[in-house]
C-alpha atoms as a PDB file:
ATOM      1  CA  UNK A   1      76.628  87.093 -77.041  1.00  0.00           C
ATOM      2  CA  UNK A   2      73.292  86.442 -78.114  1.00  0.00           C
ATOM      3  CA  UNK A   3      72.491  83.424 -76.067  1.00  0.00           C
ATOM      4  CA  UNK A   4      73.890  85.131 -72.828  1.00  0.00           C
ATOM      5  CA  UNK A   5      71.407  87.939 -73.249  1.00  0.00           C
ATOM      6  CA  UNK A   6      68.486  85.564 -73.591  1.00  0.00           C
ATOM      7  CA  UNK A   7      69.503  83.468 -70.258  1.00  0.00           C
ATOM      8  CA  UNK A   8      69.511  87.027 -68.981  1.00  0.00           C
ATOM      9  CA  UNK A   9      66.076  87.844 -69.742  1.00  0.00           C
ATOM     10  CA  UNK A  10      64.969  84.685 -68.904  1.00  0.00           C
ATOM     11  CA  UNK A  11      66.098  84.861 -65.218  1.00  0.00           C
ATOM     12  CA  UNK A  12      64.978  88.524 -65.016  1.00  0.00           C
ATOM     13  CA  UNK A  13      61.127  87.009 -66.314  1.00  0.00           C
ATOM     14  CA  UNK A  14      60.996  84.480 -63.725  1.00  0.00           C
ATOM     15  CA  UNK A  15      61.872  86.868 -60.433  1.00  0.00           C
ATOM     16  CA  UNK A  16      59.550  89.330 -62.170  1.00  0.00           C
ATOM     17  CA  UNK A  17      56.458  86.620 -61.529  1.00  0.00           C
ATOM     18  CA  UNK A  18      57.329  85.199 -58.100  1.00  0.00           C
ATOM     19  CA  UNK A  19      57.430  88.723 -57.236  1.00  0.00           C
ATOM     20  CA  UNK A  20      53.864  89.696 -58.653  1.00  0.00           C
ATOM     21  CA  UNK A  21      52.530  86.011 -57.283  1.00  0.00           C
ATOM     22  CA  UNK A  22      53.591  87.071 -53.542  1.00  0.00           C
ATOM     23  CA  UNK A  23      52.185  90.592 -54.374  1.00  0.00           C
ATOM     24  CA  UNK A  24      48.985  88.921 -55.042  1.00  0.00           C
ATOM     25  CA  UNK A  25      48.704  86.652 -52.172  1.00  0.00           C
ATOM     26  CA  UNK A  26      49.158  89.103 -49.444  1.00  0.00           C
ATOM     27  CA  UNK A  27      46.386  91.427 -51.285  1.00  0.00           C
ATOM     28  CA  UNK A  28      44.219  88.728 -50.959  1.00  0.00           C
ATOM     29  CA  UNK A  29      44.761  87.410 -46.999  1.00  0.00           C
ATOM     30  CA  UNK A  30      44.341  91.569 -46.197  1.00  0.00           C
ATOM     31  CA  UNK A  31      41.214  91.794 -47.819  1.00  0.00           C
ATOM     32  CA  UNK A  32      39.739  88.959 -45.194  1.00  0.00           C
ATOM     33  CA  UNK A  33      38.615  90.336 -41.437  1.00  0.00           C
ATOM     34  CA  UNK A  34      40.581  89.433 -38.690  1.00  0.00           C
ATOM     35  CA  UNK A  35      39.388  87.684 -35.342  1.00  0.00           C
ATOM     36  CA  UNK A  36      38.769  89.699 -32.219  1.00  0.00           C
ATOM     37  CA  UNK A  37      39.655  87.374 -29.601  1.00  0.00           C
ATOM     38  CA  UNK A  38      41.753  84.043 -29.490  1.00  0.00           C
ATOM     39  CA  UNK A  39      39.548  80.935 -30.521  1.00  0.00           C
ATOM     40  CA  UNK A  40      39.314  78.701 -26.943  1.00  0.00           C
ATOM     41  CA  UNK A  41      41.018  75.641 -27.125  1.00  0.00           C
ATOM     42  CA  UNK A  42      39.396  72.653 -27.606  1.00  0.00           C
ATOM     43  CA  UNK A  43      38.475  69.648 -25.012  1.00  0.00           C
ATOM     44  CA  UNK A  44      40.517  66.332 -25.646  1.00  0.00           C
ATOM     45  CA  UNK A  45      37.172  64.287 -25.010  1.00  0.00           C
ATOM     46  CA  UNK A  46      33.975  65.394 -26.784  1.00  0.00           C
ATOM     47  CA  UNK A  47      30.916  66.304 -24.540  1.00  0.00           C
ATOM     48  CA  UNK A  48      28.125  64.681 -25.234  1.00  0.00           C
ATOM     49  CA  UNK A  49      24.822  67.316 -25.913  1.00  0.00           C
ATOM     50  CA  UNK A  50      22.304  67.206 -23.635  1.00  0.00           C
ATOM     51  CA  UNK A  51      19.388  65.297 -24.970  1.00  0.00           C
ATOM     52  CA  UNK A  52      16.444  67.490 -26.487  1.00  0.00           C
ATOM     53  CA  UNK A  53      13.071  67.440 -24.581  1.00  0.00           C
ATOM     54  CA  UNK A  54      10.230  66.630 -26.502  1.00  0.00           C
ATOM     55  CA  UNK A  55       7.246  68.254 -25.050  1.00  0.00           C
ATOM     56  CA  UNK A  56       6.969  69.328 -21.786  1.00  0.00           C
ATOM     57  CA  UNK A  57       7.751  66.977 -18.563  1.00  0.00           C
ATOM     58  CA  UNK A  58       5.164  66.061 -16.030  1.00  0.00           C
ATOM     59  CA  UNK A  59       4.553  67.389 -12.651  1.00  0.00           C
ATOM     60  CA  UNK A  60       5.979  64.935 -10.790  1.00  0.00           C
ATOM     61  CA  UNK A  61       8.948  63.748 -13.245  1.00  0.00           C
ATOM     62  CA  UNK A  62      11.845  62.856 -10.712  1.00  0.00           C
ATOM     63  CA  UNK A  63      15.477  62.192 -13.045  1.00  0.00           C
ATOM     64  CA  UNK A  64      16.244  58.414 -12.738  1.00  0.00           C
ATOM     65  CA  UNK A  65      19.398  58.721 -10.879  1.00  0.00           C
ATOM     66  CA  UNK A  66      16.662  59.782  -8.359  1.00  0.00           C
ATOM     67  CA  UNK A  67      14.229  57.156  -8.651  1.00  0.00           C
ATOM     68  CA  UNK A  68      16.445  54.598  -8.016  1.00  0.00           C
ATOM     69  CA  UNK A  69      17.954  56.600  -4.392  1.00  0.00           C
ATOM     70  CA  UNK A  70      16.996  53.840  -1.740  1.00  0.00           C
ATOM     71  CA  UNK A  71      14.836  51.634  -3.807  1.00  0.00           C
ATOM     72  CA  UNK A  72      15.808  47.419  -3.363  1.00  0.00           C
ATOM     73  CA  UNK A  73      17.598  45.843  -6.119  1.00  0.00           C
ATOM     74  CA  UNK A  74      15.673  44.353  -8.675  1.00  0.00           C
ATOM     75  CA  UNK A  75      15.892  41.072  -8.725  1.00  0.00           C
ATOM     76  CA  UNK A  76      17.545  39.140 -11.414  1.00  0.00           C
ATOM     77  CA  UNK A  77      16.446  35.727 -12.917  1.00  0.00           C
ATOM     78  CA  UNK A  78      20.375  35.171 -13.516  1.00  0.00           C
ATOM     79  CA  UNK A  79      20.760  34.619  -9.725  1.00  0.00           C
ATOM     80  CA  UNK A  80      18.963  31.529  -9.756  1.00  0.00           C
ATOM     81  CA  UNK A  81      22.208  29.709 -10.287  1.00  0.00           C
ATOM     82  CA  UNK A  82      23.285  31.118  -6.961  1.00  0.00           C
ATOM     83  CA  UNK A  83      20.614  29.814  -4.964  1.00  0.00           C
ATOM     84  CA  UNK A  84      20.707  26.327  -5.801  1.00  0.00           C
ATOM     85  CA  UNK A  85      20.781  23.733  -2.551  1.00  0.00           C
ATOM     86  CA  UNK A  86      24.009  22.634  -1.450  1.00  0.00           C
ATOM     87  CA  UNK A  87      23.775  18.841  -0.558  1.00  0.00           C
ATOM     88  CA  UNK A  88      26.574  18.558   2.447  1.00  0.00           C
ATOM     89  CA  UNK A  89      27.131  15.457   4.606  1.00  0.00           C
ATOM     90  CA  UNK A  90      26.882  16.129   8.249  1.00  0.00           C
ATOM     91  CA  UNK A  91      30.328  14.342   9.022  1.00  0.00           C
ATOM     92  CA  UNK A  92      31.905  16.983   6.335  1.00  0.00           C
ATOM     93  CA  UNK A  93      29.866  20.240   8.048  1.00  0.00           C
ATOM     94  CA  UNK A  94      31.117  19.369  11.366  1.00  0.00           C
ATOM     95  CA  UNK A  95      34.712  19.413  10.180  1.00  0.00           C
ATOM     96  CA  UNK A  96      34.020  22.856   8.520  1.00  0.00           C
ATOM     97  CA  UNK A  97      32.578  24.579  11.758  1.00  0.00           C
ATOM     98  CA  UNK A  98      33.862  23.769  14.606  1.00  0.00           C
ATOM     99  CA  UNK A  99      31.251  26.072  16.708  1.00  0.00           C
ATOM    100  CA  UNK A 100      28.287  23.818  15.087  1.00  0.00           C
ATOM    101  CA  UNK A 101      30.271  20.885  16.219  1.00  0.00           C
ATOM    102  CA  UNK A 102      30.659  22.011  19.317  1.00  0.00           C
ATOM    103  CA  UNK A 103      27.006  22.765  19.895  1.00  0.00           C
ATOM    104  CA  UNK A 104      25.721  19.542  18.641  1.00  0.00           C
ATOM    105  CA  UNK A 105      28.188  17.838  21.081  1.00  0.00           C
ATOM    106  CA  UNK A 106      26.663  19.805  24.210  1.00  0.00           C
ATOM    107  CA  UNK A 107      23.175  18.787  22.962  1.00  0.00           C
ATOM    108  CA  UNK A 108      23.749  15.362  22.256  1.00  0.00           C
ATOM    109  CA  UNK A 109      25.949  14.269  25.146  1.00  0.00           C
ATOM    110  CA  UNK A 110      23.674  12.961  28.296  1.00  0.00           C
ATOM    111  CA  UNK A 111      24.715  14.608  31.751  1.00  0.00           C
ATOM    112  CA  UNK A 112      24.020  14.043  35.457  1.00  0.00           C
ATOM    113  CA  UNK A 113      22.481  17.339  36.725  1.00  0.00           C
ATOM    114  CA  UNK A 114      23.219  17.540  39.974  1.00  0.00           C
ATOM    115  CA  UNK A 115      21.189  19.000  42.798  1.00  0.00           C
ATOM    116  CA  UNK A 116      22.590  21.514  45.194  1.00  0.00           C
ATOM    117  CA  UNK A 117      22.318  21.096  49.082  1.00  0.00           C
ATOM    118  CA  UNK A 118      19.982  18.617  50.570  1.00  0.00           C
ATOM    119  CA  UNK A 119      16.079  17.728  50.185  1.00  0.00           C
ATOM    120  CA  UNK A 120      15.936  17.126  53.423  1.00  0.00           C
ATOM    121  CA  UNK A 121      16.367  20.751  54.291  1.00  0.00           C
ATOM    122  CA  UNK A 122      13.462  22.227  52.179  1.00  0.00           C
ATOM    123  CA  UNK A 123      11.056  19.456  54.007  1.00  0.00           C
ATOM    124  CA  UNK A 124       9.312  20.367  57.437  1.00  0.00           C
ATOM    125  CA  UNK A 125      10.878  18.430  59.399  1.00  0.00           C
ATOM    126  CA  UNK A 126       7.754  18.170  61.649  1.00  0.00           C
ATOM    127  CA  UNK A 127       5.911  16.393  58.852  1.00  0.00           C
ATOM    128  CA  UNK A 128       8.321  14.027  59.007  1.00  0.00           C
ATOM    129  CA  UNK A 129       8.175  12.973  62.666  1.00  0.00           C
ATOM    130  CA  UNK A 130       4.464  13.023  62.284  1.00  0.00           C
ATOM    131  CA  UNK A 131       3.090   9.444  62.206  1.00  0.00           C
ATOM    132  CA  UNK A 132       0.948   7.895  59.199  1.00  0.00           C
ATOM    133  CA  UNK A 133      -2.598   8.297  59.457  1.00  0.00           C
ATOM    134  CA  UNK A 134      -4.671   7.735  56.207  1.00  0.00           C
ATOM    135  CA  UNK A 135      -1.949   5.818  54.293  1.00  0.00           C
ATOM    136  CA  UNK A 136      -1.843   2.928  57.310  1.00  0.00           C
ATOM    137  CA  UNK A 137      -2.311  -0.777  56.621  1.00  0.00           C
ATOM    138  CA  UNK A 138      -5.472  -1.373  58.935  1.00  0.00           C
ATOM    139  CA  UNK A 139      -5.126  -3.664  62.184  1.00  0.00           C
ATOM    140  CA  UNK A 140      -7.231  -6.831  61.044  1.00  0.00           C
ATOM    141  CA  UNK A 141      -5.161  -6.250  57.395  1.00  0.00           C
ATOM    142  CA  UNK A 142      -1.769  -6.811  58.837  1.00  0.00           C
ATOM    143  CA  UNK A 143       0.570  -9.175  58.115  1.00  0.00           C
ATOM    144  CA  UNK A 144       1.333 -10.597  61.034  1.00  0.00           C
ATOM    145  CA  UNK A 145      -2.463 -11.259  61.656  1.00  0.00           C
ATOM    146  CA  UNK A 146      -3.088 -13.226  58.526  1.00  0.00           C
ATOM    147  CA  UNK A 147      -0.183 -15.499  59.033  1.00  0.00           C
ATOM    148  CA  UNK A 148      -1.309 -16.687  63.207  1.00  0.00           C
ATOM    149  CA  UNK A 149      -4.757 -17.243  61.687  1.00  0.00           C
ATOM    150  CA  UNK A 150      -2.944 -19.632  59.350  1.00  0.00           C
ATOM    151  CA  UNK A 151      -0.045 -20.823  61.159  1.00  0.00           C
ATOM    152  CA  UNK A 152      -0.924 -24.098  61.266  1.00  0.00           C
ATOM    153  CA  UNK A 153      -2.394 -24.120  57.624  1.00  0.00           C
ATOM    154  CA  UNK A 154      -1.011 -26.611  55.214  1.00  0.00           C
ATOM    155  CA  UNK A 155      -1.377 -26.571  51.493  1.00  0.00           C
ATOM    156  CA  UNK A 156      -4.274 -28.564  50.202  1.00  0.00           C
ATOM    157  CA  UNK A 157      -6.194 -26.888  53.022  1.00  0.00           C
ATOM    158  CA  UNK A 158      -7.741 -24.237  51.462  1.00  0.00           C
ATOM    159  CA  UNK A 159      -4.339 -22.332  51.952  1.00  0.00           C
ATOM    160  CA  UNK A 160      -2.177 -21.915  48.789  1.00  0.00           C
ATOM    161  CA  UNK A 161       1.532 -20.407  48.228  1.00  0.00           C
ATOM    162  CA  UNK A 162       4.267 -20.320  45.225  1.00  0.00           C
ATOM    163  CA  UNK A 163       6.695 -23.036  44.276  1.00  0.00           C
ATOM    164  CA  UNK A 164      10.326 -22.170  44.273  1.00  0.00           C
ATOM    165  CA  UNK A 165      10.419 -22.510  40.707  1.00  0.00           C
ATOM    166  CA  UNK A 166       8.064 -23.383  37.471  1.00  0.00           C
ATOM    167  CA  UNK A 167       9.405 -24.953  34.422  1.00  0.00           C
ATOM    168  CA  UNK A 168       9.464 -23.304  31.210  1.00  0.00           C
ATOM    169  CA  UNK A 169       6.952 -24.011  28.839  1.00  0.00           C
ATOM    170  CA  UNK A 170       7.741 -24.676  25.054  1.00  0.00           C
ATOM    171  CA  UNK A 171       6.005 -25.398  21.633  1.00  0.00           C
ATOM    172  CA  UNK A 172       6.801 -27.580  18.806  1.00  0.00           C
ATOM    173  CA  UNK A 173       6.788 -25.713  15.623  1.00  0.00           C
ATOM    174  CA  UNK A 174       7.551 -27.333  12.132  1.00  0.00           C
ATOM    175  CA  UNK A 175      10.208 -25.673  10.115  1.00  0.00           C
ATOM    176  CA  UNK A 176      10.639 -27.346   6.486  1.00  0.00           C
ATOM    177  CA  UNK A 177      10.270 -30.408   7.078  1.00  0.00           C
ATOM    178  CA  UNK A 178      11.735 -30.778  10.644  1.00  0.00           C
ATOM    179  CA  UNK A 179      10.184 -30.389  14.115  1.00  0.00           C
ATOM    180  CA  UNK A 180      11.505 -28.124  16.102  1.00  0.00           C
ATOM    181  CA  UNK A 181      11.315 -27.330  19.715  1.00  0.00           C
ATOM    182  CA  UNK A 182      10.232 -23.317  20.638  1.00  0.00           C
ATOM    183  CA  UNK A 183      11.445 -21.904  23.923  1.00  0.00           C
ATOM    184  CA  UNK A 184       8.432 -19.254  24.615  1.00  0.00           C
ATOM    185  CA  UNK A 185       9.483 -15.863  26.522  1.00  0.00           C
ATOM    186  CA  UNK A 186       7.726 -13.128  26.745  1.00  0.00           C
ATOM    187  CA  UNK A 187      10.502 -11.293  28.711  1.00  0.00           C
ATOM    188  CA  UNK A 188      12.882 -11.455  25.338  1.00  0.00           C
ATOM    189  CA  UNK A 189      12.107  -8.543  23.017  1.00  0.00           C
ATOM    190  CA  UNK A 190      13.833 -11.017  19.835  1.00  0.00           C
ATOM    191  CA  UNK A 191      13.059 -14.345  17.958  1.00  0.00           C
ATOM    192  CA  UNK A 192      16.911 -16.237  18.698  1.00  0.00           C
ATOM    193  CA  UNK A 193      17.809 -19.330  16.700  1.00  0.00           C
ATOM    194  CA  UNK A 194      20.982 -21.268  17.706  1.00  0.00           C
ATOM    195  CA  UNK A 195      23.688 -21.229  15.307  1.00  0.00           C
ATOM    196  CA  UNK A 196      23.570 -24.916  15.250  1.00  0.00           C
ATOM    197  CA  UNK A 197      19.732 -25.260  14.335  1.00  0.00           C
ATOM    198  CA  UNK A 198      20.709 -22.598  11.232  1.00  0.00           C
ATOM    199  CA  UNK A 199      23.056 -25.033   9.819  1.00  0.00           C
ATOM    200  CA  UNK A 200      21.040 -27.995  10.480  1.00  0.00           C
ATOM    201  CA  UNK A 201      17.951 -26.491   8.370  1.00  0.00           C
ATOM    202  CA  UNK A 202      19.835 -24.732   5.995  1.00  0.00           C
ATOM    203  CA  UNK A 203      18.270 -21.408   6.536  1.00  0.00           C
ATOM    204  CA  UNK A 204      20.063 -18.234   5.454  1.00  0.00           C
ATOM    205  CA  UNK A 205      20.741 -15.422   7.395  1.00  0.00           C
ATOM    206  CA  UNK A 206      22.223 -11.497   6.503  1.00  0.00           C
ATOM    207  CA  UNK A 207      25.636 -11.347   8.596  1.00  0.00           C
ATOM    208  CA  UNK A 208      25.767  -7.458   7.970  1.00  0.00           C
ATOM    209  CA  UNK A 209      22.813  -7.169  10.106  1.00  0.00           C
ATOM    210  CA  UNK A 210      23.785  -7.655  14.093  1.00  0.00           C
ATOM    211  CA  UNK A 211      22.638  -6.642  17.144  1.00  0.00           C
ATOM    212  CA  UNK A 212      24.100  -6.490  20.947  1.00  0.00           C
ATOM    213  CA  UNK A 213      22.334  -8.955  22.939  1.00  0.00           C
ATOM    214  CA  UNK A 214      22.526  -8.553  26.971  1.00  0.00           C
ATOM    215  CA  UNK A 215      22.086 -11.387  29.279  1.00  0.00           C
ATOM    216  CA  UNK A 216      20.270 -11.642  33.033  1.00  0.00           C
ATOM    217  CA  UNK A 217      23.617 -11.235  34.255  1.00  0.00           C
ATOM    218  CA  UNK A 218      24.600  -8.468  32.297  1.00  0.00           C
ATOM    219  CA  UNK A 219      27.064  -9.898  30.193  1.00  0.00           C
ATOM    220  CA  UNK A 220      27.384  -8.773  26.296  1.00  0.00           C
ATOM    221  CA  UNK A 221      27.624 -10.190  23.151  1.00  0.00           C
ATOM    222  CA  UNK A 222      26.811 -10.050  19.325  1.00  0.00           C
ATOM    223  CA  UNK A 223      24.690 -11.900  17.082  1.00  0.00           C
ATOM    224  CA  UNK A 224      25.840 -13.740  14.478  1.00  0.00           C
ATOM    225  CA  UNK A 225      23.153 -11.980  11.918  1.00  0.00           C
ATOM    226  CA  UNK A 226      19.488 -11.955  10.734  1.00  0.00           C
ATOM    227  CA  UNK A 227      17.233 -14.457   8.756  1.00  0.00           C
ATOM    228  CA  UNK A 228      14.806 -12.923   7.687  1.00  0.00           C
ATOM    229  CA  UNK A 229      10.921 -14.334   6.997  1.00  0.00           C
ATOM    230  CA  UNK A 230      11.670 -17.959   8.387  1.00  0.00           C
ATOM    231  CA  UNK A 231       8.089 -20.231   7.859  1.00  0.00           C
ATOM    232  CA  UNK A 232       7.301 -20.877  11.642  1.00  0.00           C
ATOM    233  CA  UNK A 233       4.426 -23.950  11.039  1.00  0.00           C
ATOM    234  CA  UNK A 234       2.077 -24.491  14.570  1.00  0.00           C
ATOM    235  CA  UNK A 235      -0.622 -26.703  13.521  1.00  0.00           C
ATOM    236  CA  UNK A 236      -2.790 -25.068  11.117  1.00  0.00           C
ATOM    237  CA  UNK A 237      -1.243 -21.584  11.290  1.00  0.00           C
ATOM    238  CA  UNK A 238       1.669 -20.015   9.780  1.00  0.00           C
ATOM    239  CA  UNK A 239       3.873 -17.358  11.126  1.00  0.00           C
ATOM    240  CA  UNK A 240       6.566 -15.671   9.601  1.00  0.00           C
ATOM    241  CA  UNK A 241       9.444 -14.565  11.629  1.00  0.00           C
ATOM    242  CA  UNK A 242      12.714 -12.674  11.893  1.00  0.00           C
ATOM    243  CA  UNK A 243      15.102 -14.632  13.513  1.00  0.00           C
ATOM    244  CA  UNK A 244      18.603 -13.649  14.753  1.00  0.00           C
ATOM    245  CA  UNK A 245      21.474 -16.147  15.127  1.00  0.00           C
ATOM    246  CA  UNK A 246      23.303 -16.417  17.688  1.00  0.00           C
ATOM    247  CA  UNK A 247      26.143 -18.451  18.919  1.00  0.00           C
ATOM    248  CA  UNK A 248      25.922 -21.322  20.778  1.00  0.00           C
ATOM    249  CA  UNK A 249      23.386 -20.762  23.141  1.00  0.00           C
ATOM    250  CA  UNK A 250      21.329 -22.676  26.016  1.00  0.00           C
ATOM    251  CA  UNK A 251      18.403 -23.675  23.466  1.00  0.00           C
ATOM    252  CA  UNK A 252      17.892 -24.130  20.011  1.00  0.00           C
ATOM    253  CA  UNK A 253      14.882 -21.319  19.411  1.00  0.00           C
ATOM    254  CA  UNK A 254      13.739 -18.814  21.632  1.00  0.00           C
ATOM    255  CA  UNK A 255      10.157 -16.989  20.767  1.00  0.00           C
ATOM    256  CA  UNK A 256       9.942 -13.856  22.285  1.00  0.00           C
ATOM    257  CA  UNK A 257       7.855 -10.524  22.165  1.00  0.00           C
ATOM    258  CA  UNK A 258       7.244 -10.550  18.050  1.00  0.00           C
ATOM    259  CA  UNK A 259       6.061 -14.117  17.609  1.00  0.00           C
ATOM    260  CA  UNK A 260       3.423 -12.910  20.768  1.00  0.00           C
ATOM    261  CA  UNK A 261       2.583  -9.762  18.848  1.00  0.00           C
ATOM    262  CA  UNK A 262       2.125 -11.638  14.959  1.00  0.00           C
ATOM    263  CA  UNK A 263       0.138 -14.167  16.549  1.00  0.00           C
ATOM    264  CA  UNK A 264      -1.785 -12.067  18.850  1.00  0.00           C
ATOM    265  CA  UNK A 265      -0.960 -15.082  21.230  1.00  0.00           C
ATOM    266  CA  UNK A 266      -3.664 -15.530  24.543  1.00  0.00           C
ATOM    267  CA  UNK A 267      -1.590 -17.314  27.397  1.00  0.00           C
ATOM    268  CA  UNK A 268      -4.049 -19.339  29.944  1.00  0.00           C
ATOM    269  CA  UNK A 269      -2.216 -20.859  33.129  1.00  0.00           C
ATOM    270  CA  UNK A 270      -3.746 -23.468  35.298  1.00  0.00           C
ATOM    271  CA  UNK A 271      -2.837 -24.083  38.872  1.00  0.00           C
ATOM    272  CA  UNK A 272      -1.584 -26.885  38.062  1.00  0.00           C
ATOM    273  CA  UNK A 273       1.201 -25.963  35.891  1.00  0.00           C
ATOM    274  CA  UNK A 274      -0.362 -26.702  32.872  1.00  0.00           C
ATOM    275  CA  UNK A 275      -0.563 -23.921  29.949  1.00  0.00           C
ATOM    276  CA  UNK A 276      -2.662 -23.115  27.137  1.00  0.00           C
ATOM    277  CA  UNK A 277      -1.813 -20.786  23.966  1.00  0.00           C
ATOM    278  CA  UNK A 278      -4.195 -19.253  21.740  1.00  0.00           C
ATOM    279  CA  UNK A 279      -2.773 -17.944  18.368  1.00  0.00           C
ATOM    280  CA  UNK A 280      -4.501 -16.372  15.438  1.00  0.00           C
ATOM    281  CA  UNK A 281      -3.355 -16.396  11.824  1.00  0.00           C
ATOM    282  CA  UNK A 282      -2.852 -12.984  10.635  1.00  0.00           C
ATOM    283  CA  UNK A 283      -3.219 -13.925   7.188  1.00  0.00           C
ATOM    284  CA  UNK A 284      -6.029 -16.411   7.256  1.00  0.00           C
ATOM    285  CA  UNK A 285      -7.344 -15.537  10.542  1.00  0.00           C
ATOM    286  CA  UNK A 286      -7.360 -19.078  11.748  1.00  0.00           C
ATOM    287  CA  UNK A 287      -7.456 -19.572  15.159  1.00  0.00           C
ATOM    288  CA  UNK A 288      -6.055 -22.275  17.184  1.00  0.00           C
ATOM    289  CA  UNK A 289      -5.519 -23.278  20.200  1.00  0.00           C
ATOM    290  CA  UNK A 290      -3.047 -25.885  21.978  1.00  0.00           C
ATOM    291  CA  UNK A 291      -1.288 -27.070  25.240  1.00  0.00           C
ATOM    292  CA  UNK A 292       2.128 -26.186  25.643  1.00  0.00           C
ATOM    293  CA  UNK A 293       4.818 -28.444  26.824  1.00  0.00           C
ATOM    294  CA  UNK A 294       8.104 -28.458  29.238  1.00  0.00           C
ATOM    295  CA  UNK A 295      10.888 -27.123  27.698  1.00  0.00           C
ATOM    296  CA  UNK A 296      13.195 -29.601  26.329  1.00  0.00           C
ATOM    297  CA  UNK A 297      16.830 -29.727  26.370  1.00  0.00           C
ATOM    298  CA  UNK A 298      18.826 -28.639  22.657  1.00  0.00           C
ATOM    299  CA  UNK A 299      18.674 -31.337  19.751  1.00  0.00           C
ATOM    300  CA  UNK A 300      21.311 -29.497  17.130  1.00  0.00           C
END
């Protein structure tokens, strides 16, 4: 009986303090005062405060954001690696614009502008009826005047005319250690060797290096290639020439334009038929001078 009444008072001890603790805590949240109004609910993202001004700002302070309105980009040293050349073939730029293409075409194709209506029409046609007056061969200079005075003229009589043709003249130049007979031209804009004279000297010659080569009669062919600085020996005086090969052909070596030109070569002709060459070293300025010969037939 005992030990019931002490779990009894026990029990009745413990509700007695919960009951004073919870006594005691609402006492203490009444003697606090309560808000007026609701507290305003927070932003999710802070906002930043504005910054503090030190001092006061000048006159004519403008906020960046306004500076800036309109003004060029500055320029940045970073875009140097954009403007960098771009090396591009011209075959490879015509193939990526067509309208470039297409304009170099028009400038570089050659055209036959034609003229429209007649010139006849635009001339006075009174002019042209009208007869020649300061432009006229004189009487005593005509033609048909000069030839009665001579009619009976022959040559040897103080009365001269052409031949129907003249031989052509040639030099003998020493190449190595062979002679070697020169065809001289001064219509041909080349120094031609024969194929068959290359061989026979030995001389070497660049095959890679060719030209088109265009006959009296208009026919067309290719050279063969290019020696280049072949020893030309004509007495005392050296000249060094570029000779292109070509394929059997009517001589063995034709000396055109360039061999006049090095040599600063001085033709004389006689009446006779006889010629005289006078050519000057460019590298020892020795002069010389020398009768040519007829031409002679091919030896290689």
């Amino acid at each position: 009986m005992e030990t019931r009444r002490s779990a009894n008072d026990q029990s009745k001890s413990v509700k007695e303090r919960t009951n004073t603790k919870a006594d005691s805590s609402n006492n203490d949240i009444s003697q606090y005062p309560q808000p007026a109004q609701t507290v305003p609910k927070q932003p999710e993202f802070p906002v930043k405060p504005p910054k503090p001004i030190i001092g006061t700002l000048p006159k004519n302070y403008v906020p960046p954001q306004e500076q800036t309105l309109g003004a060029p980009p500055k320029d940045d040293n970073r875009n140097y690696r954009y403007r960098s050349p771009v090396v591009v073939d011209q075959q490879d730029l015509m193939a990526a614009a067509p309208e470039y293409r297409q304009r170099f075409k028009e400038l570089c194709t050659g055209r036959h502008i034609g003229l429209e209506g007649s010139l006849l029409e635009e001339v006075n046609t009174t002019y042209l009826l009208q007869p020649l007056q300061h432009t006229a061969v004189p009487r005593h200079l005509s033609a048909d005047i000069f030839f009665n005075d001579f009619a009976d003229a022959k040559e040897g009589d103080g009365f001269y005319v052409a031949k129907d043709s003249a031989s052509l003249r040639g030099l003998n130049a020493t190449i190595g250690e062979r002679v070697v007979h020169c065809v001289t031209d001064s219509g041909c804009s080349i120094v031609a060797m024969s194929d068959a004279t290359c061989n026979a000297l030995g001389i070497a010659f660049d095959p890679t290096k060719r030209i088109g080569l265009q006959s009296a009669n208009g026919r067309t062919d290719w050279s063969l290639g290019l020696a280049k600085d072949v020893p030309f020996r004509f007495g005392e005086v050296l000249a060094f020439l570029q000779a292109h090969i070509v394929d059997s052909p009517a001589y063995d070596i034709l000396i055109g334009r360039p061999f006049e030109v090095l040599m600063q070569a001085n033709v004389q002709n006689f009446a006779s038929g006889d010629q005289h060459i006078t050519l000057t070293d460019p590298n020892s300025y020795k002069s010389i001078t020398f009768p040519t010969i007829p031409r002679e037939p091919p030896r290689f």
